[in-house]
PDB file of N, CA and C in Angstrom:
ATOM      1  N   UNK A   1      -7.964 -28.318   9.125  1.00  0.00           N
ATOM      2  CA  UNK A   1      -7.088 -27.469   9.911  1.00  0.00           C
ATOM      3  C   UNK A   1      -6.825 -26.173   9.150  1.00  0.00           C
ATOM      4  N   UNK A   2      -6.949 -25.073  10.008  1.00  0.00           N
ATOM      5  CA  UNK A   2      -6.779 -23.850   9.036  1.00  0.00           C
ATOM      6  C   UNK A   2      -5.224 -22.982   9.395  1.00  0.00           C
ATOM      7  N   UNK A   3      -4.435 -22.399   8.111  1.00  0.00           N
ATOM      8  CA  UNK A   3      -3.484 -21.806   7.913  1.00  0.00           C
ATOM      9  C   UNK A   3      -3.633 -20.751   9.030  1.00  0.00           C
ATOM     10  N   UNK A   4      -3.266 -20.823  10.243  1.00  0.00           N
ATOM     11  CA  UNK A   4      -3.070 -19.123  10.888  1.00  0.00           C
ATOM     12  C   UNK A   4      -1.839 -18.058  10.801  1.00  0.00           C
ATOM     13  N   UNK A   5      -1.006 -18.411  10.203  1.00  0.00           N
ATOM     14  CA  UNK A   5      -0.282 -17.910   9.820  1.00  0.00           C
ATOM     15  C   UNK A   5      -0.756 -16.589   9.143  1.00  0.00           C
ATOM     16  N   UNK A   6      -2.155 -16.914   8.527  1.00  0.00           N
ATOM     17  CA  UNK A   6      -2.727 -15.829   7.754  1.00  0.00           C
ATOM     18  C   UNK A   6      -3.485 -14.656   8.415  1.00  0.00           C
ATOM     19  N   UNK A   7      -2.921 -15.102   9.856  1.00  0.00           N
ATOM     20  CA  UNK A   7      -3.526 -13.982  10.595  1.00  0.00           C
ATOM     21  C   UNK A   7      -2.942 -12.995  10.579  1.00  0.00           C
ATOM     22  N   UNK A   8      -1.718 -12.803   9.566  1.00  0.00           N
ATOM     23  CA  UNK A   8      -0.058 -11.930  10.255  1.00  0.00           C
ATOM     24  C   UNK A   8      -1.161 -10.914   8.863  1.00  0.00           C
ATOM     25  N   UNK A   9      -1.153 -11.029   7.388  1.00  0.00           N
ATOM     26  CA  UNK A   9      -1.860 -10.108   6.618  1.00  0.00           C
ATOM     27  C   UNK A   9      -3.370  -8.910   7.378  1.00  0.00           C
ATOM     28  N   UNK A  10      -4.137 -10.534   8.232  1.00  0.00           N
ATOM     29  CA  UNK A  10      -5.274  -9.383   8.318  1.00  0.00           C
ATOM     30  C   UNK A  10      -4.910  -8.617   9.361  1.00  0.00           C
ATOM     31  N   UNK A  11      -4.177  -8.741  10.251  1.00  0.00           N
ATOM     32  CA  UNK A  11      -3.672  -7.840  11.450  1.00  0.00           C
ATOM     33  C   UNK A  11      -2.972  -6.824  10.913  1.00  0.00           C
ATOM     34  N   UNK A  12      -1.551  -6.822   9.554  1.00  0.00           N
ATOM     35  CA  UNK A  12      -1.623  -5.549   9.105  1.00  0.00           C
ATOM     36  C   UNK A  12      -2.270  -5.029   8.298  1.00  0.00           C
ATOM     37  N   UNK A  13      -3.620  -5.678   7.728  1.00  0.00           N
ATOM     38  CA  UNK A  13      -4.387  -4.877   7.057  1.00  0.00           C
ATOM     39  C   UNK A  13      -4.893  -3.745   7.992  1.00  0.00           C
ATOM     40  N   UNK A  14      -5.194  -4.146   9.191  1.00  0.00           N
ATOM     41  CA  UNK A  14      -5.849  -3.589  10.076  1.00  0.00           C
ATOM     42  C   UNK A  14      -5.342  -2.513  10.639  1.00  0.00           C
ATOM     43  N   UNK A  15      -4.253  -3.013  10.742  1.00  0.00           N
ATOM     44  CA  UNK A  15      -3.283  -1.926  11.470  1.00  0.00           C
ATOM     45  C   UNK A  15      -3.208  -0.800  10.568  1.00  0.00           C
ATOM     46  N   UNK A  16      -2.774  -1.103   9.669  1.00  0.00           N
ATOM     47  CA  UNK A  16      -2.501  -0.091   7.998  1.00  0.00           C
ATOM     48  C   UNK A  16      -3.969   0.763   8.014  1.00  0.00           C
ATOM     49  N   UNK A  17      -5.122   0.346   7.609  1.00  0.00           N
ATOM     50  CA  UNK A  17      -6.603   1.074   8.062  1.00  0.00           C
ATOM     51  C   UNK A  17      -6.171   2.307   8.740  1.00  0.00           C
ATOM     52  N   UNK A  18      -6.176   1.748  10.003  1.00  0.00           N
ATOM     53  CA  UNK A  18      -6.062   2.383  11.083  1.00  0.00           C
ATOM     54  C   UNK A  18      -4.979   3.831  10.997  1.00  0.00           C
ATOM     55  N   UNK A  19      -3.867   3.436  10.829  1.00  0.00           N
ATOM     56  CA  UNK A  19      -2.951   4.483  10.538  1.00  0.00           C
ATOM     57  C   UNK A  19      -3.343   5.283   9.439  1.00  0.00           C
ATOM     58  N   UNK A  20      -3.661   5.116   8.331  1.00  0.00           N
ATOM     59  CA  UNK A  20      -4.010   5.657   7.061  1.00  0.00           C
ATOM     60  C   UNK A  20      -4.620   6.617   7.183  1.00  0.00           C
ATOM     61  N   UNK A  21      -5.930   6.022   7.925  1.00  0.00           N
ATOM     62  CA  UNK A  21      -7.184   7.058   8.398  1.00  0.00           C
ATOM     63  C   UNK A  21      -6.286   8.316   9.527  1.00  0.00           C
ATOM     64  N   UNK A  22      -6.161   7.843  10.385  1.00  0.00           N
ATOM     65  CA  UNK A  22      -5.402   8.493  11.374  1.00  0.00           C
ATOM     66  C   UNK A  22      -4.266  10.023  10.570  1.00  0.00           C
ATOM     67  N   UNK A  23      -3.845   9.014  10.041  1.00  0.00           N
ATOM     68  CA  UNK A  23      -2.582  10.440   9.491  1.00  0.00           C
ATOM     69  C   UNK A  23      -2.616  10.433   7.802  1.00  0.00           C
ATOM     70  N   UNK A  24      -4.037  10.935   7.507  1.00  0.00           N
ATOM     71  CA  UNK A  24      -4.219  10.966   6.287  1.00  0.00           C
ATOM     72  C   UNK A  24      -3.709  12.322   5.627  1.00  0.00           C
ATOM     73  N   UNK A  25      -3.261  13.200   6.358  1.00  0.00           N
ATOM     74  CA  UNK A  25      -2.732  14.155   6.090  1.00  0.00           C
ATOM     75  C   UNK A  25      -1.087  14.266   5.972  1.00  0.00           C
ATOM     76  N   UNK A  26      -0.735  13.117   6.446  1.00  0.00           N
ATOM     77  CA  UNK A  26       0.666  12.990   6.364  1.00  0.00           C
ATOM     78  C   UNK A  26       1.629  12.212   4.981  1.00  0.00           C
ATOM     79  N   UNK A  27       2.072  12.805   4.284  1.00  0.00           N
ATOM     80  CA  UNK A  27       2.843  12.475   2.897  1.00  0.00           C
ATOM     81  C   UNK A  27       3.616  10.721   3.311  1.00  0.00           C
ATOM     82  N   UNK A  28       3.127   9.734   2.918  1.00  0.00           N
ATOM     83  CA  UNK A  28       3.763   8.572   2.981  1.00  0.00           C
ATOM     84  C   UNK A  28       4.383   8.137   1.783  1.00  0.00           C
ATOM     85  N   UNK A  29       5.566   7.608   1.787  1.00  0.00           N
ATOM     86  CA  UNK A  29       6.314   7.502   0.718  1.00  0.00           C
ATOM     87  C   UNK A  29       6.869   6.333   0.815  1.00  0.00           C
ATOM     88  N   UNK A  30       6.616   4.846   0.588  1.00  0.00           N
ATOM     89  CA  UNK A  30       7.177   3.959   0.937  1.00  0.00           C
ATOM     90  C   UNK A  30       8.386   3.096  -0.155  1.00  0.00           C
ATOM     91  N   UNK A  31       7.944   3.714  -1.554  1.00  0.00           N
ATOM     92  CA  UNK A  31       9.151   2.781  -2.455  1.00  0.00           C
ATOM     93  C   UNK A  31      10.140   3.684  -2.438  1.00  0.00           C
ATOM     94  N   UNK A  32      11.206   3.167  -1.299  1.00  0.00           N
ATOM     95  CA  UNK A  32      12.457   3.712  -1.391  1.00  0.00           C
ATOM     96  C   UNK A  32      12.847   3.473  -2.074  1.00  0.00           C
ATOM     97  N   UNK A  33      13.657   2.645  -3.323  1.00  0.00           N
ATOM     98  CA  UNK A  33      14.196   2.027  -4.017  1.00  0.00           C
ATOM     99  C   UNK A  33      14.074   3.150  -4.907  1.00  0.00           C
ATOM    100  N   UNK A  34      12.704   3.936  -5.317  1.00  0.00           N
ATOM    101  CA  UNK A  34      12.260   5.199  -6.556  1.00  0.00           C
ATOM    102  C   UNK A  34      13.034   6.177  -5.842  1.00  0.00           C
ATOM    103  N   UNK A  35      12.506   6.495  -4.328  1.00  0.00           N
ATOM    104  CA  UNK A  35      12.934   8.007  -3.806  1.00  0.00           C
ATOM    105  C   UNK A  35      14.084   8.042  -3.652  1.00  0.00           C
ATOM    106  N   UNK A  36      15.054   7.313  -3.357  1.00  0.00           N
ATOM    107  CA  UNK A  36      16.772   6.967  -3.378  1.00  0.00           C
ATOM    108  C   UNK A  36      17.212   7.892  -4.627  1.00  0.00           C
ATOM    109  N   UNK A  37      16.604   7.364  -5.620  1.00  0.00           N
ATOM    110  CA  UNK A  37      17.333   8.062  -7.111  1.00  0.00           C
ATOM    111  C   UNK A  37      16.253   9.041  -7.319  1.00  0.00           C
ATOM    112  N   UNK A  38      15.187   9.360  -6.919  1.00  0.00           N
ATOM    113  CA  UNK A  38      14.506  10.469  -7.405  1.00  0.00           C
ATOM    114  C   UNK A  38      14.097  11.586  -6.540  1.00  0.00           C
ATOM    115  N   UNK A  39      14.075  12.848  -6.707  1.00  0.00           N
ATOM    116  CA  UNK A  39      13.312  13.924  -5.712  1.00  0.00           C
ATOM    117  C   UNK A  39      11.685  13.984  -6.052  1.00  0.00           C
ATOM    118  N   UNK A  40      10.795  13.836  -5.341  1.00  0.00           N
ATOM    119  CA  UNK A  40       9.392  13.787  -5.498  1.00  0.00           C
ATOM    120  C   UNK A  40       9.104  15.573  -4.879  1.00  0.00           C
ATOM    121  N   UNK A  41       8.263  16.328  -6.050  1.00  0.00           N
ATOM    122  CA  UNK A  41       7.690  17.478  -5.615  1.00  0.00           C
ATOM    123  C   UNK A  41       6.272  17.462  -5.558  1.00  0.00           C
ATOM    124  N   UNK A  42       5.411  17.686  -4.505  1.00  0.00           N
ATOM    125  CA  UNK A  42       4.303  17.512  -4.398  1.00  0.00           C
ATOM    126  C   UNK A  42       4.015  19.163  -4.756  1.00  0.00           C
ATOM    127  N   UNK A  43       2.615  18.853  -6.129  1.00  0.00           N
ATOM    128  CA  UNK A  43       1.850  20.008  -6.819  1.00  0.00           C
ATOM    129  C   UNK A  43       1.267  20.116  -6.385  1.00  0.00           C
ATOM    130  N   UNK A  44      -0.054  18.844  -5.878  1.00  0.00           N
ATOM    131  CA  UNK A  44      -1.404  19.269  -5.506  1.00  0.00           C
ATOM    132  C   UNK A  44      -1.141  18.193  -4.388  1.00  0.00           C
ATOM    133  N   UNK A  45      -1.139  19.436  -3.401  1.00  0.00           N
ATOM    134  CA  UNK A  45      -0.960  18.402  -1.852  1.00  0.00           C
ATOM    135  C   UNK A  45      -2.549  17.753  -1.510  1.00  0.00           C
ATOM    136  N   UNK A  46      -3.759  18.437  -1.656  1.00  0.00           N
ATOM    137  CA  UNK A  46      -4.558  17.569  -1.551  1.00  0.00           C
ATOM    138  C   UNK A  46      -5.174  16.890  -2.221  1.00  0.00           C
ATOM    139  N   UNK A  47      -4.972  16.964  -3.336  1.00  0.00           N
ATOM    140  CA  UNK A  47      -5.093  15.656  -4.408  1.00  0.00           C
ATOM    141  C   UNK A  47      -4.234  14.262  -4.197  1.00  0.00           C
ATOM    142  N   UNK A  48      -3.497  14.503  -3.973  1.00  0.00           N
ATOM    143  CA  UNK A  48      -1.959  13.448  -3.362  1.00  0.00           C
ATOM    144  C   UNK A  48      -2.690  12.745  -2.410  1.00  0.00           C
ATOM    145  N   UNK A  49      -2.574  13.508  -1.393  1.00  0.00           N
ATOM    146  CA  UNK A  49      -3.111  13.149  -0.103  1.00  0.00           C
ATOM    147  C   UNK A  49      -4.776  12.419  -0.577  1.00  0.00           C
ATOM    148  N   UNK A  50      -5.481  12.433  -0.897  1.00  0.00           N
ATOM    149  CA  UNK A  50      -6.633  12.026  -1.190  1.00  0.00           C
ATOM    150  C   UNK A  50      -6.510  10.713  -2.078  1.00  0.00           C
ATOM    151  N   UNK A  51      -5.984  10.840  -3.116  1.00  0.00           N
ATOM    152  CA  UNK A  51      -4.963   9.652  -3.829  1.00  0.00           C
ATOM    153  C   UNK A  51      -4.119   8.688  -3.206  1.00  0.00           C
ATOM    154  N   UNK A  52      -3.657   9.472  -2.037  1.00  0.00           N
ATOM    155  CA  UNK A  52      -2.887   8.468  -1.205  1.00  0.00           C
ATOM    156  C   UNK A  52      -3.859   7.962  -0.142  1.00  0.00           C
ATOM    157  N   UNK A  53      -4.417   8.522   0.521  1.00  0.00           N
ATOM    158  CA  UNK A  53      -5.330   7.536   0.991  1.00  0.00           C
ATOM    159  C   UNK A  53      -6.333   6.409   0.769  1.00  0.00           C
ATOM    160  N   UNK A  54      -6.654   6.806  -1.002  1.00  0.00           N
ATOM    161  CA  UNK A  54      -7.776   5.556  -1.756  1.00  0.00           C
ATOM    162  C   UNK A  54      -6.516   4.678  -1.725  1.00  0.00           C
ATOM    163  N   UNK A  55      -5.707   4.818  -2.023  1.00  0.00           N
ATOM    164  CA  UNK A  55      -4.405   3.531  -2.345  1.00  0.00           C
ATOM    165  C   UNK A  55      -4.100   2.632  -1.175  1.00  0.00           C
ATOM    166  N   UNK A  56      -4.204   3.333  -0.119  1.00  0.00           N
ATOM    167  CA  UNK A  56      -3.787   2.640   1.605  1.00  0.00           C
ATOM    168  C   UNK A  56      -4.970   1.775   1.802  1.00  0.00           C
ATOM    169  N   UNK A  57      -6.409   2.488   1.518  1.00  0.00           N
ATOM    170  CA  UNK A  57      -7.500   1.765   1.875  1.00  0.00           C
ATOM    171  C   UNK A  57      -7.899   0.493   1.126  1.00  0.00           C
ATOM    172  N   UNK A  58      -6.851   0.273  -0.566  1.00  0.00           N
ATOM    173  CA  UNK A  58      -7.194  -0.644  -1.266  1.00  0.00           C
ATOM    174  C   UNK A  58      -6.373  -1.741  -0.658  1.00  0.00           C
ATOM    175  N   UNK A  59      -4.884  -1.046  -0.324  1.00  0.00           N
ATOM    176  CA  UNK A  59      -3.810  -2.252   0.409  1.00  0.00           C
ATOM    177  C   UNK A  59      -4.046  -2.529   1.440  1.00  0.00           C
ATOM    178  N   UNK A  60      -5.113  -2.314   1.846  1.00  0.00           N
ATOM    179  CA  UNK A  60      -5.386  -2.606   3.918  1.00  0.00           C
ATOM    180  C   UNK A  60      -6.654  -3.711   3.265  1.00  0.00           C
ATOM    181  N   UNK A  61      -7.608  -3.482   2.519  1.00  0.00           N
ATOM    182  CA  UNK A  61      -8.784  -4.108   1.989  1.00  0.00           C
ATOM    183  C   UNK A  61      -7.740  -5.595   1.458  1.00  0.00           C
ATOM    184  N   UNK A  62      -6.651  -5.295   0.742  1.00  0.00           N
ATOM    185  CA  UNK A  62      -6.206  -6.496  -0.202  1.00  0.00           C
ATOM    186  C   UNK A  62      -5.483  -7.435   0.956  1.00  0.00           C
ATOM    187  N   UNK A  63      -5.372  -6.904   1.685  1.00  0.00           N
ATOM    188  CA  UNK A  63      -4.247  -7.345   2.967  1.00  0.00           C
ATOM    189  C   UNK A  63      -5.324  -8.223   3.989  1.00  0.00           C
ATOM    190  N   UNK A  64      -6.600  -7.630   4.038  1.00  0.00           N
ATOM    191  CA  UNK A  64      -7.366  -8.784   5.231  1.00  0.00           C
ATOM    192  C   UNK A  64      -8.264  -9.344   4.392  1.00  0.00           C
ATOM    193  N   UNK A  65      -8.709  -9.206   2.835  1.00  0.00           N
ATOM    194  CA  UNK A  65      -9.798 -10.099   2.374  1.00  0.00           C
ATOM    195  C   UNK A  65      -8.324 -11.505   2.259  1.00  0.00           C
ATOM    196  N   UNK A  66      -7.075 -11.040   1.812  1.00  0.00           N
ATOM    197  CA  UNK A  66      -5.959 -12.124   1.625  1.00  0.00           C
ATOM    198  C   UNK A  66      -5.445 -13.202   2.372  1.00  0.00           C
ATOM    199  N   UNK A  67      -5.765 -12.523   3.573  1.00  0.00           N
ATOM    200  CA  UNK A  67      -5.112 -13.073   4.917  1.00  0.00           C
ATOM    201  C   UNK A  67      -6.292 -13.961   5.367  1.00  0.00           C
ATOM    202  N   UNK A  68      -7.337 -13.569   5.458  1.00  0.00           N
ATOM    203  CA  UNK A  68      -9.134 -14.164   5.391  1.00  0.00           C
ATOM    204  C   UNK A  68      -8.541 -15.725   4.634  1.00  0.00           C
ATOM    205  N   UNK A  69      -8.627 -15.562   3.498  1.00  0.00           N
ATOM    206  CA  UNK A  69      -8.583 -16.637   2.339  1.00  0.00           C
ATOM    207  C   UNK A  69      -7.713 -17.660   2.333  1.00  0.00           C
ATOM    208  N   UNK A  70      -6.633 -17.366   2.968  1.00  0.00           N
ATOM    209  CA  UNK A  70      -5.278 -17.977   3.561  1.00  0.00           C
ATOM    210  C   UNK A  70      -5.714 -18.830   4.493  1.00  0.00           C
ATOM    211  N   UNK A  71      -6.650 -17.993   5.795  1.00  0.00           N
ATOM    212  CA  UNK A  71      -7.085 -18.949   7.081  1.00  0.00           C
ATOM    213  C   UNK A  71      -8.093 -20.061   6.065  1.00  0.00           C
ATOM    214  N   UNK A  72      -9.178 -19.161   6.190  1.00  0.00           N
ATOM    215  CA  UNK A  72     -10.287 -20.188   5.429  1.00  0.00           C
ATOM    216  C   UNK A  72     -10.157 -21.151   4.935  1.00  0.00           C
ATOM    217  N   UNK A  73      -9.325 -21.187   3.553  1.00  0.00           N
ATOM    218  CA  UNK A  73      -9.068 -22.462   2.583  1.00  0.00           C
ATOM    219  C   UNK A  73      -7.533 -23.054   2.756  1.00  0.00           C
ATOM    220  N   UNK A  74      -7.133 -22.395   3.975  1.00  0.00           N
ATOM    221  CA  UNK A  74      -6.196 -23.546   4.278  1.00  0.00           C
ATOM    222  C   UNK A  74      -4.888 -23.108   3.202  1.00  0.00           C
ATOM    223  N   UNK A  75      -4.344 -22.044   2.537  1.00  0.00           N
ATOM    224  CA  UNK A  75      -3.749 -21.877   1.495  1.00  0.00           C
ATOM    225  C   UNK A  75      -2.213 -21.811   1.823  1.00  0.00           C
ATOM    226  N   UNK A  76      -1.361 -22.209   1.277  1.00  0.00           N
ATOM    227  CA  UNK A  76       0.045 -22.564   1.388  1.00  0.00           C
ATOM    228  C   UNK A  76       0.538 -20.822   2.103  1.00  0.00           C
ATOM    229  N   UNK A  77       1.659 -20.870   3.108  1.00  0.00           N
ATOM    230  CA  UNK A  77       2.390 -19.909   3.597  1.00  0.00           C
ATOM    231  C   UNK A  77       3.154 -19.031   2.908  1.00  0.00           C
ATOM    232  N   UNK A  78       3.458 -19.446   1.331  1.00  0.00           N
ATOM    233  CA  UNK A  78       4.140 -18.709   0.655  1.00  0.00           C
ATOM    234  C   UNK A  78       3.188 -17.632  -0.015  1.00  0.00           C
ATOM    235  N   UNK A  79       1.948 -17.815  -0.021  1.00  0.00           N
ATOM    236  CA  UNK A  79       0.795 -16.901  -0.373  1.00  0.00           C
ATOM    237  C   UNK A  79       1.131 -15.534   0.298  1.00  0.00           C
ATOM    238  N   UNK A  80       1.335 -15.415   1.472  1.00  0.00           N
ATOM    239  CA  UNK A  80       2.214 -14.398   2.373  1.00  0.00           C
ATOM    240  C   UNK A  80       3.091 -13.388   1.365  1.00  0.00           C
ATOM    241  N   UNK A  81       3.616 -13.796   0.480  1.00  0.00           N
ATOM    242  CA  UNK A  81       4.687 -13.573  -0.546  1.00  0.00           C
ATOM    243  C   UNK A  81       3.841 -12.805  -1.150  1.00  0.00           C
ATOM    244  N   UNK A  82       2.895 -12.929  -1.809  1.00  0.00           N
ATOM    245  CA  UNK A  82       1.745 -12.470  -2.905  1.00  0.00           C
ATOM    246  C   UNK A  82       1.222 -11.437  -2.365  1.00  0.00           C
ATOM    247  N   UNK A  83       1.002 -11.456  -1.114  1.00  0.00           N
ATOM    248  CA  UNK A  83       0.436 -10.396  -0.244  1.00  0.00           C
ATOM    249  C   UNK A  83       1.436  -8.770  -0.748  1.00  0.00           C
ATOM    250  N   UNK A  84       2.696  -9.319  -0.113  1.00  0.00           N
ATOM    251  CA  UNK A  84       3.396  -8.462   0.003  1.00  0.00           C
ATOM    252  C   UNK A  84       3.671  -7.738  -1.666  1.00  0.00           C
ATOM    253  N   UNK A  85       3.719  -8.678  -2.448  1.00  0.00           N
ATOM    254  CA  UNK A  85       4.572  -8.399  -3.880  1.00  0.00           C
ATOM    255  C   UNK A  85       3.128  -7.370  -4.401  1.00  0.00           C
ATOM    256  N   UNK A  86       1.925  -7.373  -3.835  1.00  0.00           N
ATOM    257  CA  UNK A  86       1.022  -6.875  -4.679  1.00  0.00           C
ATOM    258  C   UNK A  86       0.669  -5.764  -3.356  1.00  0.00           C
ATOM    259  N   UNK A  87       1.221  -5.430  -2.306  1.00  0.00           N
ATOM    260  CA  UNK A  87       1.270  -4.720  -2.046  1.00  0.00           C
ATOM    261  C   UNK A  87       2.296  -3.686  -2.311  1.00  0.00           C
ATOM    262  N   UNK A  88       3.353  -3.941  -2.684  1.00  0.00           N
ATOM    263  CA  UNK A  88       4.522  -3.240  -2.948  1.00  0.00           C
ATOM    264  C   UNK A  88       3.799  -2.436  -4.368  1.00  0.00           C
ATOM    265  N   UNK A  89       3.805  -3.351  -5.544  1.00  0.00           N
ATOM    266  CA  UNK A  89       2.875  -2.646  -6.800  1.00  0.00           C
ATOM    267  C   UNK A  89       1.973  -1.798  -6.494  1.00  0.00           C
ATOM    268  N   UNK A  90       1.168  -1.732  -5.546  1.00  0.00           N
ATOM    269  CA  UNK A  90       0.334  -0.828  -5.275  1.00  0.00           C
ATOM    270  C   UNK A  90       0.852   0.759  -4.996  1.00  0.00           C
ATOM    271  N   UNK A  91       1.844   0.186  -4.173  1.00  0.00           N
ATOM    272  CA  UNK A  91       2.377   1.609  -3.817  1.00  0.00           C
ATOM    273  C   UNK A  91       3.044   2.160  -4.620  1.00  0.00           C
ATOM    274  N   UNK A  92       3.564   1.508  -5.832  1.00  0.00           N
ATOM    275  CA  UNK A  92       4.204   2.164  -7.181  1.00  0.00           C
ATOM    276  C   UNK A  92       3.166   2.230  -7.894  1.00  0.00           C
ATOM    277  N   UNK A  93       1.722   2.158  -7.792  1.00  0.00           N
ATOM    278  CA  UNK A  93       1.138   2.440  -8.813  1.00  0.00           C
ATOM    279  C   UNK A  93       0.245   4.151  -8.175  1.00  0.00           C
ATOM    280  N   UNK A  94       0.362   4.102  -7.149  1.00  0.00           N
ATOM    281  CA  UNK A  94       0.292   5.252  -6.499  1.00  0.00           C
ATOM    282  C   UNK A  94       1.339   6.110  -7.230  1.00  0.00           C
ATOM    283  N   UNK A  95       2.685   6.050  -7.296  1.00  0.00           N
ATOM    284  CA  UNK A  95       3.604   6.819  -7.530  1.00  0.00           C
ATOM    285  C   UNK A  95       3.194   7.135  -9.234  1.00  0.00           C
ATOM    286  N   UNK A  96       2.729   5.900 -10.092  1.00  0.00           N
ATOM    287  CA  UNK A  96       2.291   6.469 -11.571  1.00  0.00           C
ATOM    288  C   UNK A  96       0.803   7.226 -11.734  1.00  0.00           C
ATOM    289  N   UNK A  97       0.505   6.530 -10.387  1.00  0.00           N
ATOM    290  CA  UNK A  97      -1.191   7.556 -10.642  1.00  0.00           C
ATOM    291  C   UNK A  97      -1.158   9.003 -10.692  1.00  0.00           C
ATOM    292  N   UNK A  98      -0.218   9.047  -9.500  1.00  0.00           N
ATOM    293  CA  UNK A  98       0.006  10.482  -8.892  1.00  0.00           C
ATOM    294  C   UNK A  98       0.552  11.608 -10.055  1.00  0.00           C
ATOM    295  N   UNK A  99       1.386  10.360 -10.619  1.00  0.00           N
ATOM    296  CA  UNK A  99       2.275  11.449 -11.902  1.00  0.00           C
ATOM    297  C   UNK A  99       1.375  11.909 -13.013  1.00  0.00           C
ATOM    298  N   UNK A 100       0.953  10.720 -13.635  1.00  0.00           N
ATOM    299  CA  UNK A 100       0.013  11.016 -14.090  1.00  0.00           C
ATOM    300  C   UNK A 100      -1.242  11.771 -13.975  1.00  0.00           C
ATOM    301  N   UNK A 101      -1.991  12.003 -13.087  1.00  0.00           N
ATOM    302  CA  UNK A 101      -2.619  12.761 -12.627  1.00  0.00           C
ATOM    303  C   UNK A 101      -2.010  14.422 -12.791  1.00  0.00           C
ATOM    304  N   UNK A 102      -0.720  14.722 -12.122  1.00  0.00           N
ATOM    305  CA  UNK A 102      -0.308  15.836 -12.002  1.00  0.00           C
ATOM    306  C   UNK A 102       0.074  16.562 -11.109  1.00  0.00           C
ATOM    307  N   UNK A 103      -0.134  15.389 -10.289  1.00  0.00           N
ATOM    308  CA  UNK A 103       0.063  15.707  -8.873  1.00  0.00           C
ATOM    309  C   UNK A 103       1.129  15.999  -8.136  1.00  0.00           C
ATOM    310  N   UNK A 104       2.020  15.381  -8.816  1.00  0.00           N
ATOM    311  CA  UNK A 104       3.357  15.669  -8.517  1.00  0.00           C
ATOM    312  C   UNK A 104       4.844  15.602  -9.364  1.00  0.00           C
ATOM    313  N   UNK A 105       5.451  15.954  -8.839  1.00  0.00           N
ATOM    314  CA  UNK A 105       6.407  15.554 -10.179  1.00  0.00           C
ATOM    315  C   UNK A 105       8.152  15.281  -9.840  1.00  0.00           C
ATOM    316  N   UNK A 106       8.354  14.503 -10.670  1.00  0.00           N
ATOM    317  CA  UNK A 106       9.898  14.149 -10.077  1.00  0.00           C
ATOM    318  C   UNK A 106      11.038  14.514 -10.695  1.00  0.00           C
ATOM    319  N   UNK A 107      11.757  15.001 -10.156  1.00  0.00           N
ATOM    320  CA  UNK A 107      13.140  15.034 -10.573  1.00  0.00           C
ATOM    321  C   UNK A 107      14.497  13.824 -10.332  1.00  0.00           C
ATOM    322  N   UNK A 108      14.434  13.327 -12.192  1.00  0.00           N
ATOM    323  CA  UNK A 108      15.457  12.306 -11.811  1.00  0.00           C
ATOM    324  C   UNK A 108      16.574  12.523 -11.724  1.00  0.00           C
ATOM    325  N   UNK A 109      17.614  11.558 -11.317  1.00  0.00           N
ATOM    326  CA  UNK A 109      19.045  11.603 -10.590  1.00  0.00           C
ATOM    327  C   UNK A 109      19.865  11.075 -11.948  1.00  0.00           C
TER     328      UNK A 109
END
């Protein structure tokens, strides 16, 4: 019997794809928790933007090979959890790539 539950990852992998591509020109900023206490200035808007889109396409890729693996081998529902926690890192590692890079820069609170 296979986990479908794991259908909920590859559907927003998919979805996520989809949007990414779509409004790749649009500044996405998802760790509120950073932007709350910090002002983000974007230097190199299309470096960002280009950076931000390899990052969406890795969390949309990590999101349906995950959700795949879940159905397939039958893998416990809390895996769901893992999905998310290593999607969240992603998007903060966007925020250190970016800095690093030069791309942008923050002013803390």
């Amino acid at each position: 019997m296979m986990n479908w539950i794991g259908i909920l990852p590859v559907l927003t992998g998919v979805i996520y794809l989809i949007y990414s591509v779509l409004f790749r020109d649009k500044v996405n900023y998802y760790n509120r928790r950073f932007s709350r206490r910090n002002k983000m200035t974007i230097i190199k808007l299309s470096e960002f933007l280009g950076l931000q889109l390899n990052f969406s396409i890795l969390n949309s890729i990590w999101c349906i090979i995950s959700g795949m693996l879940i159905i397939i081998f039958n893998l416990n529902s809390l895996f769901i959890l893992a999905v998310a926690i290593v999607f969240s890192l992603m998007d903060f590692l966007l925020v250190v790539k970016s800095k690093m890079n030069g791309y942008v820069d923050y002013k803390y609170n």
